[in-house]
N, C-alpha and C. Protein backbone atom coordinates (compact mmCIF):
# COMPACT_ATOMS: atom_id res chain seq x y z
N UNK A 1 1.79 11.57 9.93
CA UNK A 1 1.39 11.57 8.54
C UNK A 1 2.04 10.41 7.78
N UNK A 2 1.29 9.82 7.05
CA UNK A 2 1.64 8.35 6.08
C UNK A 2 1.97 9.22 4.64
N UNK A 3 3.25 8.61 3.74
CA UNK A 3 3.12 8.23 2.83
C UNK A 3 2.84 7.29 2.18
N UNK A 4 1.46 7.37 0.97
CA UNK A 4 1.20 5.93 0.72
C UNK A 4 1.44 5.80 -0.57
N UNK A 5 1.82 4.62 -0.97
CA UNK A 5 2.38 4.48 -2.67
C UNK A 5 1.30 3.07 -2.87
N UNK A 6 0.34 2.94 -3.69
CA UNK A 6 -0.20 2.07 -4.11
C UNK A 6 0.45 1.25 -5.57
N UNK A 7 0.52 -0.04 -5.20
CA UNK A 7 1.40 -0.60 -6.36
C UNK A 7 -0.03 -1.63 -7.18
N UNK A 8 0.03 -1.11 -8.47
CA UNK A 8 -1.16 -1.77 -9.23
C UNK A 8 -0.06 -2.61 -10.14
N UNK A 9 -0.44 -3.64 -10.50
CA UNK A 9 -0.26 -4.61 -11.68
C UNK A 9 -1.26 -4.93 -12.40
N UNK A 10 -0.93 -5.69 -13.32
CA UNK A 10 -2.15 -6.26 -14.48
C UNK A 10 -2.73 -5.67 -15.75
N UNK A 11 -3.74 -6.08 -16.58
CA UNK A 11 -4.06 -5.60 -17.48
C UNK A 11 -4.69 -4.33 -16.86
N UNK A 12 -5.00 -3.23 -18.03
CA UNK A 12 -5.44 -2.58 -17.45
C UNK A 12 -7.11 -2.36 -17.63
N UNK A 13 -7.61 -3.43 -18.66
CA UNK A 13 -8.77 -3.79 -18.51
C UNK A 13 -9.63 -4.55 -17.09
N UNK A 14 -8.55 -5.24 -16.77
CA UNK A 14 -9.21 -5.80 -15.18
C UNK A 14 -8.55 -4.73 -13.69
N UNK A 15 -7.47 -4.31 -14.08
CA UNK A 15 -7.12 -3.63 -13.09
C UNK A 15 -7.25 -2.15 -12.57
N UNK A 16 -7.47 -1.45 -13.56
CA UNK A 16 -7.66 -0.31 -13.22
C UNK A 16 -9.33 0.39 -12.96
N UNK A 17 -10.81 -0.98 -13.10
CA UNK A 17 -11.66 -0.66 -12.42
C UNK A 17 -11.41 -1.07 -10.90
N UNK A 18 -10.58 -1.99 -10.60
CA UNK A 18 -10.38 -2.03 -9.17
C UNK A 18 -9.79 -0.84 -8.55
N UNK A 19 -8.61 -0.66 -9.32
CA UNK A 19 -8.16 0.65 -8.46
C UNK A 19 -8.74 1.68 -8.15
N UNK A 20 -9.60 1.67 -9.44
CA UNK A 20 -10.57 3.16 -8.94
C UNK A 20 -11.29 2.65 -7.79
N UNK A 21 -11.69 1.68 -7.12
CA UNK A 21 -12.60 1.17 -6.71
C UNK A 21 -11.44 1.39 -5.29
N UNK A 22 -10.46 0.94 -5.13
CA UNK A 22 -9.49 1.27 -4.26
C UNK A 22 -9.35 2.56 -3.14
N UNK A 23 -8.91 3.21 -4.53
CA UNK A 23 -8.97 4.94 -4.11
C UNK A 23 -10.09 5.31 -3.62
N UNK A 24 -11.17 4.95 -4.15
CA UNK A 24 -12.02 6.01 -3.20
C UNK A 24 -12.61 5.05 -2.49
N UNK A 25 -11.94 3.98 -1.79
CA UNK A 25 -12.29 3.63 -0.53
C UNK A 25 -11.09 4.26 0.96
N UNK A 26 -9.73 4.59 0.14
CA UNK A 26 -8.36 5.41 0.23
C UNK A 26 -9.20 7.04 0.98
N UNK A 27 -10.50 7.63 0.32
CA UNK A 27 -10.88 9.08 0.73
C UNK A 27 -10.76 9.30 2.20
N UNK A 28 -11.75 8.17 3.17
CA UNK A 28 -11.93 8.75 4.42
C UNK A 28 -10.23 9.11 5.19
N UNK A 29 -9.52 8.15 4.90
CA UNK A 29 -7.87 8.69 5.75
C UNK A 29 -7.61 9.64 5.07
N UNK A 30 -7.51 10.12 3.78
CA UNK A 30 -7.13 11.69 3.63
C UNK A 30 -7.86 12.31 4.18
N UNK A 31 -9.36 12.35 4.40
CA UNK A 31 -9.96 13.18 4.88
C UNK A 31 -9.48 13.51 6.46
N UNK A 32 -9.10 12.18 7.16
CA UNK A 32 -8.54 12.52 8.71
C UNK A 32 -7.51 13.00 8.49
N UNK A 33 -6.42 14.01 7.61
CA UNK A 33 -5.67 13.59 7.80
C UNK A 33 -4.23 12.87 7.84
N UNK A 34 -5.06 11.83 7.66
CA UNK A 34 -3.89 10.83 8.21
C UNK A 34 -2.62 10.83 6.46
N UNK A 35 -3.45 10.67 5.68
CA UNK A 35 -2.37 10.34 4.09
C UNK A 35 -2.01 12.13 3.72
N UNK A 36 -0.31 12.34 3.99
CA UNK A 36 0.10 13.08 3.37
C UNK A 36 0.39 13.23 1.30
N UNK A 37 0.87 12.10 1.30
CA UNK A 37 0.61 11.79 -0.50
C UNK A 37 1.70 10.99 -0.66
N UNK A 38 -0.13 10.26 -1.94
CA UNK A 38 -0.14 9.46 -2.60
C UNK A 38 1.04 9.24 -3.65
N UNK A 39 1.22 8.19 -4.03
CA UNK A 39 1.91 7.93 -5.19
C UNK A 39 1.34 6.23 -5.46
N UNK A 40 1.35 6.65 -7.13
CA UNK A 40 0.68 5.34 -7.74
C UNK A 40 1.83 4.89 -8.78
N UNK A 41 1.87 2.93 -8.81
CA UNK A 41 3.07 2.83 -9.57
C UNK A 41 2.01 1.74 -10.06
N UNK A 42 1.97 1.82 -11.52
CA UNK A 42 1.38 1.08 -12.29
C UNK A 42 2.08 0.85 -13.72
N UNK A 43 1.84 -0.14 -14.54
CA UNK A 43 2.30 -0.38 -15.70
C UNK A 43 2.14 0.92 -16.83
N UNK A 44 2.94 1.18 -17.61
CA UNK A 44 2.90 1.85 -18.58
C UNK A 44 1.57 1.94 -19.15
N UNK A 45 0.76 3.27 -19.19
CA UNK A 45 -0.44 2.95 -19.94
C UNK A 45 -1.64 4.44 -19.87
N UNK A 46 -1.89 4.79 -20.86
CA UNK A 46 -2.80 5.98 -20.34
C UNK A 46 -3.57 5.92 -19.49
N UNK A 47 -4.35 4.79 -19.55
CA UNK A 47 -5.35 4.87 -18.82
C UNK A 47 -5.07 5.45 -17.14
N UNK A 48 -4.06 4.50 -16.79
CA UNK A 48 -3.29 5.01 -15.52
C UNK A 48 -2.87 6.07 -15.22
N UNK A 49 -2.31 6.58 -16.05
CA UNK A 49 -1.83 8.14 -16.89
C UNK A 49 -3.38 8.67 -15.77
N UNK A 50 -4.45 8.51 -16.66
CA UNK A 50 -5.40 9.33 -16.43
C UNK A 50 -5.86 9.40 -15.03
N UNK A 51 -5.72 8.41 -14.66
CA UNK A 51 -6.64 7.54 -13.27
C UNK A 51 -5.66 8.55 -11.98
N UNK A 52 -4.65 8.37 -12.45
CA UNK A 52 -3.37 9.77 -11.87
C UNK A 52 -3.61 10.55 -11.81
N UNK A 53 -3.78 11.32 -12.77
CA UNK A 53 -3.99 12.75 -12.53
C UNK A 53 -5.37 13.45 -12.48
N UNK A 54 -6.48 12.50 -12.89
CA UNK A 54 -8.40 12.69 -12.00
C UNK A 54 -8.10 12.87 -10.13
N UNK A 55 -7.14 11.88 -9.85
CA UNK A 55 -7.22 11.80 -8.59
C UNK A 55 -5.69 12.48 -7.68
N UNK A 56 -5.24 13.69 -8.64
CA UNK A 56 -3.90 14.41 -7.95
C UNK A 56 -2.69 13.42 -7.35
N UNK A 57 -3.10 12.38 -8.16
CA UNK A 57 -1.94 11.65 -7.84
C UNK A 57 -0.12 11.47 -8.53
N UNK A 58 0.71 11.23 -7.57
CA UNK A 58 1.80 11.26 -7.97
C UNK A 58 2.02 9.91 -8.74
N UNK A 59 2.71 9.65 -10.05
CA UNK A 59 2.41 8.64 -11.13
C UNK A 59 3.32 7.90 -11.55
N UNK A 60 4.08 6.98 -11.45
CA UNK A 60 5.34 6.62 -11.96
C UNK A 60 5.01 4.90 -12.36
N UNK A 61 5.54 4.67 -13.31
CA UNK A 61 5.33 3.66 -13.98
C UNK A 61 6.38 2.41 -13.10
N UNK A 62 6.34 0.81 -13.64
CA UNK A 62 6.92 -0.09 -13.23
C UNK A 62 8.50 -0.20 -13.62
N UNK A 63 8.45 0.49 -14.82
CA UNK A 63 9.65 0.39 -15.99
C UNK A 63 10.44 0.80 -15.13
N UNK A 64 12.13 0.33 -15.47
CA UNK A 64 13.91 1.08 -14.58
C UNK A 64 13.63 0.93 -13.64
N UNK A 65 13.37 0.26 -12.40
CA UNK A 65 13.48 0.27 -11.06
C UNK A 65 11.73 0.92 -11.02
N UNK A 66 11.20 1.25 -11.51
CA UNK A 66 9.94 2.29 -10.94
C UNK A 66 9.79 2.03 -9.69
N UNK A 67 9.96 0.87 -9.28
CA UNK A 67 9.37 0.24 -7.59
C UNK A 67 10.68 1.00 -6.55
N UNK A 68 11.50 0.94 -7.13
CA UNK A 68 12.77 1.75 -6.30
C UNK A 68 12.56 3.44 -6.14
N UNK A 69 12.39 3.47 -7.28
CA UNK A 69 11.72 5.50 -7.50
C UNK A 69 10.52 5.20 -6.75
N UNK A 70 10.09 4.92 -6.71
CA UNK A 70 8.69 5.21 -6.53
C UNK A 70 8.74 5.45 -4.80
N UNK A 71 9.38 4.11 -3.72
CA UNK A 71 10.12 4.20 -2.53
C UNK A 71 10.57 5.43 -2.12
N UNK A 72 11.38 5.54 -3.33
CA UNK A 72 12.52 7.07 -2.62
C UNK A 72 11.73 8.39 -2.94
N UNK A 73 10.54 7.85 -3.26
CA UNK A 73 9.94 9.49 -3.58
C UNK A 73 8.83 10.02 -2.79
N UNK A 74 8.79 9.26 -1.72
CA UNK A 74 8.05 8.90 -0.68
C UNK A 74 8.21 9.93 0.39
N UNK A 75 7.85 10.79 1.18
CA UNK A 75 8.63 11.67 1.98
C UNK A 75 7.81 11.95 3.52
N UNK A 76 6.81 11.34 3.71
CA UNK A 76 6.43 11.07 5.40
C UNK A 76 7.50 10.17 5.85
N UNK A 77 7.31 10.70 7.40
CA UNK A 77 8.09 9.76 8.21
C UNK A 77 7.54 7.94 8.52
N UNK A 78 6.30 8.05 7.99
CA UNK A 78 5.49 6.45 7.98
C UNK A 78 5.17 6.49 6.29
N UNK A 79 5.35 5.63 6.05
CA UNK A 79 5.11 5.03 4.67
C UNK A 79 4.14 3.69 4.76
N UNK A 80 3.31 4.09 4.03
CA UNK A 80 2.67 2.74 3.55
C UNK A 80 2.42 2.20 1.97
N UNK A 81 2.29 0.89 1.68
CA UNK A 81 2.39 0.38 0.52
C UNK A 81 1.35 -1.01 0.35
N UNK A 82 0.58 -0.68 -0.88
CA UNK A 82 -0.73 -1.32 -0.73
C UNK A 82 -0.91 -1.91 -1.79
N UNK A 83 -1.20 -2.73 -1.83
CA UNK A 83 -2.11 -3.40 -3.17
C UNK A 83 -3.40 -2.51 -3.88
N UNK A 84 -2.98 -2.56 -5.09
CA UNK A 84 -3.68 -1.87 -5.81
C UNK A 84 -5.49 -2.60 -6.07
N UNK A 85 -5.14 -3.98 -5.77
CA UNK A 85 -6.55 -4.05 -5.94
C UNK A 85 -7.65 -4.74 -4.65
N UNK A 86 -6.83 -4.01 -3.44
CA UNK A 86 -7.71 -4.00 -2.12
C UNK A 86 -8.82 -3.14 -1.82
N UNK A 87 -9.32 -3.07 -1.24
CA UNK A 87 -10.38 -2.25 -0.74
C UNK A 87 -10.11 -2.46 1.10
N UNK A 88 -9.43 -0.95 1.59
CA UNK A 88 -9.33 -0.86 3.25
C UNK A 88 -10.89 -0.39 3.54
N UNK A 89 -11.20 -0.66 4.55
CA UNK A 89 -12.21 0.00 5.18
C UNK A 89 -11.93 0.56 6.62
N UNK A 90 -13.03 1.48 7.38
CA UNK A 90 -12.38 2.31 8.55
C UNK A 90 -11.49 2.00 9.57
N UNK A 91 -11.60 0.38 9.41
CA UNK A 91 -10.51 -0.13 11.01
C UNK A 91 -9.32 -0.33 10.61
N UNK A 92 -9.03 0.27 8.76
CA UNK A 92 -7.68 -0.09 8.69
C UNK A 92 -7.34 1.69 9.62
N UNK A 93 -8.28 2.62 8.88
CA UNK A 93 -7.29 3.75 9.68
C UNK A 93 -7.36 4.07 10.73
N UNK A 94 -7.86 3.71 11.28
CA UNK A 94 -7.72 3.00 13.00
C UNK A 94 -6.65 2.59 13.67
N UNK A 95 -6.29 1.51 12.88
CA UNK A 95 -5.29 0.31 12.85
C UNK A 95 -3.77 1.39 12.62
N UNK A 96 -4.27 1.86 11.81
CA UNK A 96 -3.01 2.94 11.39
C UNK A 96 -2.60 3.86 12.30
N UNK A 97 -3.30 4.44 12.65
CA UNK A 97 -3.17 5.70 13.83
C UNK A 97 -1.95 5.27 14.74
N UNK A 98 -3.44 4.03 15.49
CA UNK A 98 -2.55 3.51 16.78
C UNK A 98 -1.05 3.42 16.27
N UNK A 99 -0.95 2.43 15.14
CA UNK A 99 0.35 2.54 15.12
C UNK A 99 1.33 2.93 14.88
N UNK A 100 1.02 3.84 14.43
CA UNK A 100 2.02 5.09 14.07
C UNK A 100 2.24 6.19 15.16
N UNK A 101 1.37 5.91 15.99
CA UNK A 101 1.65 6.46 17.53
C UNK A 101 2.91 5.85 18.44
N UNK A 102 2.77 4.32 17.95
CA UNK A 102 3.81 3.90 18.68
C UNK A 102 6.00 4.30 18.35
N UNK A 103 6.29 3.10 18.88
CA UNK A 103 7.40 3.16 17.88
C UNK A 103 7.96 2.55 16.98
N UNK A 104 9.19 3.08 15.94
CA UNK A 104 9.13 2.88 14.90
C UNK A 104 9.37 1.52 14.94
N UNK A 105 8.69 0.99 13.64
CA UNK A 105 8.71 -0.51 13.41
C UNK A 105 8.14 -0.44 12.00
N UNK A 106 7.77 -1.83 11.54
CA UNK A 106 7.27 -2.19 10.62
C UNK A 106 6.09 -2.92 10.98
N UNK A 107 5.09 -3.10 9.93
CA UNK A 107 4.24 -4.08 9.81
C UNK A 107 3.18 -4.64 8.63
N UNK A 108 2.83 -6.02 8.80
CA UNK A 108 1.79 -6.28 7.65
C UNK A 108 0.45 -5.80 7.62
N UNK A 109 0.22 -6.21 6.63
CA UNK A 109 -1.49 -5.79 6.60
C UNK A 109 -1.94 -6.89 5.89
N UNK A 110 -2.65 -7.82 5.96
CA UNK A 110 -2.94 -8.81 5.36
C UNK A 110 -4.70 -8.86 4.34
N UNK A 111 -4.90 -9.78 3.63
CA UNK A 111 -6.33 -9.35 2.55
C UNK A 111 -7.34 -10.28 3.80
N UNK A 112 -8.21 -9.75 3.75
CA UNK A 112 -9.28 -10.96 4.65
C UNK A 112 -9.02 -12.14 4.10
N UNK A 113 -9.54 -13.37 4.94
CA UNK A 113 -9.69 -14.83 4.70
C UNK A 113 -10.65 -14.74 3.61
N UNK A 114 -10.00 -15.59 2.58
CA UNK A 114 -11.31 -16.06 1.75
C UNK A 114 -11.84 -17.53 1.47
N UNK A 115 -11.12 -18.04 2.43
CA UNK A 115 -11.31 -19.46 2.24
C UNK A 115 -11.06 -20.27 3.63
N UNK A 116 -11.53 -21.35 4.07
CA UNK A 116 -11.38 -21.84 5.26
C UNK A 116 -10.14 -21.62 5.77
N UNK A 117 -9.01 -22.48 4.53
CA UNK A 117 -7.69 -22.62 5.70
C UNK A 117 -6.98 -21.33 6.41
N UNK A 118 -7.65 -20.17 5.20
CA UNK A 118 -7.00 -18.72 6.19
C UNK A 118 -8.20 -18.14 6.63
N UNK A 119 -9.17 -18.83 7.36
CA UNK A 119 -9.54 -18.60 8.36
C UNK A 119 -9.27 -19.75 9.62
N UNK A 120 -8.70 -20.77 8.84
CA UNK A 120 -8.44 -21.53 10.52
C UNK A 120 -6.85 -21.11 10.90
N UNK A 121 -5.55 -20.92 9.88
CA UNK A 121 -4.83 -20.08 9.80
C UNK A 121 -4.41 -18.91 9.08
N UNK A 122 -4.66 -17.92 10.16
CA UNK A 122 -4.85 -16.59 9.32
C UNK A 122 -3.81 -15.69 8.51
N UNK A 123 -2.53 -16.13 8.79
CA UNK A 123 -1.30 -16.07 8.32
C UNK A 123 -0.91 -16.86 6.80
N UNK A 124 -2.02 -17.52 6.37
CA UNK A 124 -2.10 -17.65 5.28
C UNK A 124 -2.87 -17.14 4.07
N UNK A 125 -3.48 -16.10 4.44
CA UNK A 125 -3.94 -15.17 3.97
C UNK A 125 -2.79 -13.92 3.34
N UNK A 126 -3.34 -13.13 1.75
CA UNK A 126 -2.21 -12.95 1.09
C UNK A 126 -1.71 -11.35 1.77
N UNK A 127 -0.31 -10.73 1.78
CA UNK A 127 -0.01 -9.80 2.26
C UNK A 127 -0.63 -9.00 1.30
N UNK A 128 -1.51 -7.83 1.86
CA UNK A 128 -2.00 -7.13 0.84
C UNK A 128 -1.27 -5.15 1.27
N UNK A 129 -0.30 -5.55 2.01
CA UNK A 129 0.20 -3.96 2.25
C UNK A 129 1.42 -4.36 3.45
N UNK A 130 2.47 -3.24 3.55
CA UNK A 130 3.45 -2.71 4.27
C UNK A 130 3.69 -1.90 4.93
N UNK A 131 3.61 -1.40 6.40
CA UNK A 131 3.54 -0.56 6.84
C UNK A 131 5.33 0.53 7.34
N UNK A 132 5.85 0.80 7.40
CA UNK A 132 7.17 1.57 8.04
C UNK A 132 7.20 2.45 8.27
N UNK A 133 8.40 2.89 9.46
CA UNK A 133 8.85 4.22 9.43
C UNK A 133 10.17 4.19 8.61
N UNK A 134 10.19 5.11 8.03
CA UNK A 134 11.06 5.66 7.50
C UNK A 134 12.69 5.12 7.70
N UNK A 135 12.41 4.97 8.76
CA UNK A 135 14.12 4.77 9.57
C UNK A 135 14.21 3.34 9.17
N UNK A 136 13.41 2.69 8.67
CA UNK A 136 13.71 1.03 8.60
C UNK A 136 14.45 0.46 7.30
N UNK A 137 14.37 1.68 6.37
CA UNK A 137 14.91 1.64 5.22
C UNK A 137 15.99 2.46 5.47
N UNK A 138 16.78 2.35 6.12
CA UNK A 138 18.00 3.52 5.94
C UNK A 138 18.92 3.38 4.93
N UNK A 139 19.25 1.76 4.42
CA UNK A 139 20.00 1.30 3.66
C UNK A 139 19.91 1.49 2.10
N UNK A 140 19.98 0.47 1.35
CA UNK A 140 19.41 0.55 0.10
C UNK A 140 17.97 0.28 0.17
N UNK A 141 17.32 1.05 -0.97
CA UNK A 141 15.81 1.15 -1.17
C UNK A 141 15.64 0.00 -1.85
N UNK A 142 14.64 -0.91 -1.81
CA UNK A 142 14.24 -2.23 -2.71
C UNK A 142 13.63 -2.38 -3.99
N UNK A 143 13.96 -3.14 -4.76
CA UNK A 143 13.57 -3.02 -6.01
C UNK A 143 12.21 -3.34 -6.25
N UNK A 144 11.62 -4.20 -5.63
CA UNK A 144 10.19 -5.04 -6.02
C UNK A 144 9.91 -5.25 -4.51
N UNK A 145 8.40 -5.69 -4.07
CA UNK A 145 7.86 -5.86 -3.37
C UNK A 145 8.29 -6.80 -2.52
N UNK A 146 8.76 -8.17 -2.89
CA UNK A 146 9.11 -9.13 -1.76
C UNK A 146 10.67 -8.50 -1.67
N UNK A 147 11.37 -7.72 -2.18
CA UNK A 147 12.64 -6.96 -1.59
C UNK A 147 12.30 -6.30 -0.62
N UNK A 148 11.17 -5.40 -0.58
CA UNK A 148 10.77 -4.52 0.39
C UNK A 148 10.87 -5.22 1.85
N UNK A 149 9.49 -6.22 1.33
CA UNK A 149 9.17 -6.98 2.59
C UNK A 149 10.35 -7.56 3.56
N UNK A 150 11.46 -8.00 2.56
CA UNK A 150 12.51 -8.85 2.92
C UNK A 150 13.89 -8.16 3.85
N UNK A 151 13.66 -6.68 3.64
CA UNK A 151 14.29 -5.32 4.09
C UNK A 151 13.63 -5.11 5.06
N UNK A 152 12.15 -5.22 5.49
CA UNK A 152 11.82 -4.80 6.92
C UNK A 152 11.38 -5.69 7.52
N UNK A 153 11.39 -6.74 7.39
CA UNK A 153 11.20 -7.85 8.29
C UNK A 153 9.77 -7.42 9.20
N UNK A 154 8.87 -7.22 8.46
CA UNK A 154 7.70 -7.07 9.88
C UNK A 154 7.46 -7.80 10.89
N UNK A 155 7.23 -7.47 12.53
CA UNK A 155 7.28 -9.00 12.91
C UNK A 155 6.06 -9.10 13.86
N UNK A 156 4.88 -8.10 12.91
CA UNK A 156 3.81 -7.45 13.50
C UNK A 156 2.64 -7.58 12.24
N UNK A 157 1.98 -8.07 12.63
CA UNK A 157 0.00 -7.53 11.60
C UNK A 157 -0.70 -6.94 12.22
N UNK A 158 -0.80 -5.84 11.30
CA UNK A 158 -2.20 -4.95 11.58
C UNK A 158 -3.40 -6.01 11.98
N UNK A 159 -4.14 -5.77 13.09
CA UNK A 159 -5.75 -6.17 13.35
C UNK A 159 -6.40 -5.74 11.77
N UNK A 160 -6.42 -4.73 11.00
CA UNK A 160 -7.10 -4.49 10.25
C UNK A 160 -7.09 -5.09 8.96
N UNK A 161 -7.73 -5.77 8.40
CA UNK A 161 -7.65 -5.97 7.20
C UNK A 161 -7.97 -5.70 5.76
N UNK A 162 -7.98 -5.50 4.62
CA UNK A 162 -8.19 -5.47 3.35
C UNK A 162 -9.28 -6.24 2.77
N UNK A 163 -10.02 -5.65 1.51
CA UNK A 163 -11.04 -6.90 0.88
C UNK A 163 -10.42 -6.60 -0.80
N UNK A 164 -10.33 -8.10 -0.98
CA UNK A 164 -10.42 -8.29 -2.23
C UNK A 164 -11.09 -7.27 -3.54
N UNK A 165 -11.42 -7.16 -4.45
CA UNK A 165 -11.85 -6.18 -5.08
C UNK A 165 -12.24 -7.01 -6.30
């Protein structure tokens, strides 16, 4: 079972039709399954407020560390952490399974190529998610996203990728 914490930024005029757009591309892995619960960390704002609790989600804002709370409030043994304005489709939970079958590690998840050079190198394409077990954070929890990243050193990408939104 995954915990997944989706991290949204931005206005919430441009961002929060993506997210909705997000989440319920997010349905089919709950439906396997696979997502024990959600948690959403977005900027201060009703709208988000709302977008939270339509969709039983756990809600915590950016403000005091939020990105640190938000980590420690996390409680599967696999955690994942996503961009709020991706869209996964089925081979990410695919992608997921397998690897959470294996052992513990970390890994990326990257957004599809949208432009030649990250399709001639695909590693330049933007990180659009984090995968862990639990055990990789034993230390201190990270404040912001490239802390995270910088704490688990992935040294692995998911086959599956993300679309833009």
């Amino acid at each position: 079972m995954l915990s997944l914490l989706i991290y949204c930024e931005g206005s919430e005029a441009v961002a929060a039709p993506k997210l909705v757009r997000a989440l319920s591309a997010l349905v089919p892995g709950v439906v396997r399954g696979l997502m024990a619960d959600v948690h959403l960390l977005t900027p201060a704002s009703e709208v988000y407020e709302a977008i939270a609790a339509e969709a039983g989600l756990h809600h915590l804002t950016d403000e005091a560390d939020g990105f640190g709370r938000s980590l420690g409030a996390l409680k599967g043994p696999w955690c994942l952490a996503l961009a709020g304005d991706q869209r996964a489709d089925g081979a990410l939970f695919d992608a997921l399974e397998a690897f959470i079958a294996g052992p513990q590690r970390a890994a990326l998840l990257r957004s599809a190529p949208q432009n030649l050079a990250q399709r001639l190198l695909p590693t330049l394409a933007p990180v659009s998610g984090l995968l862990w077990h639990r055990a990789q954070l034993a230390a201190a929890v990270p404040s912001s996203w490239s802390a995270l990243r910088a704490a688990l050193r992935p040294r692995q990408t998911l086959p599956a990728r993300t679309y833009p939104l």
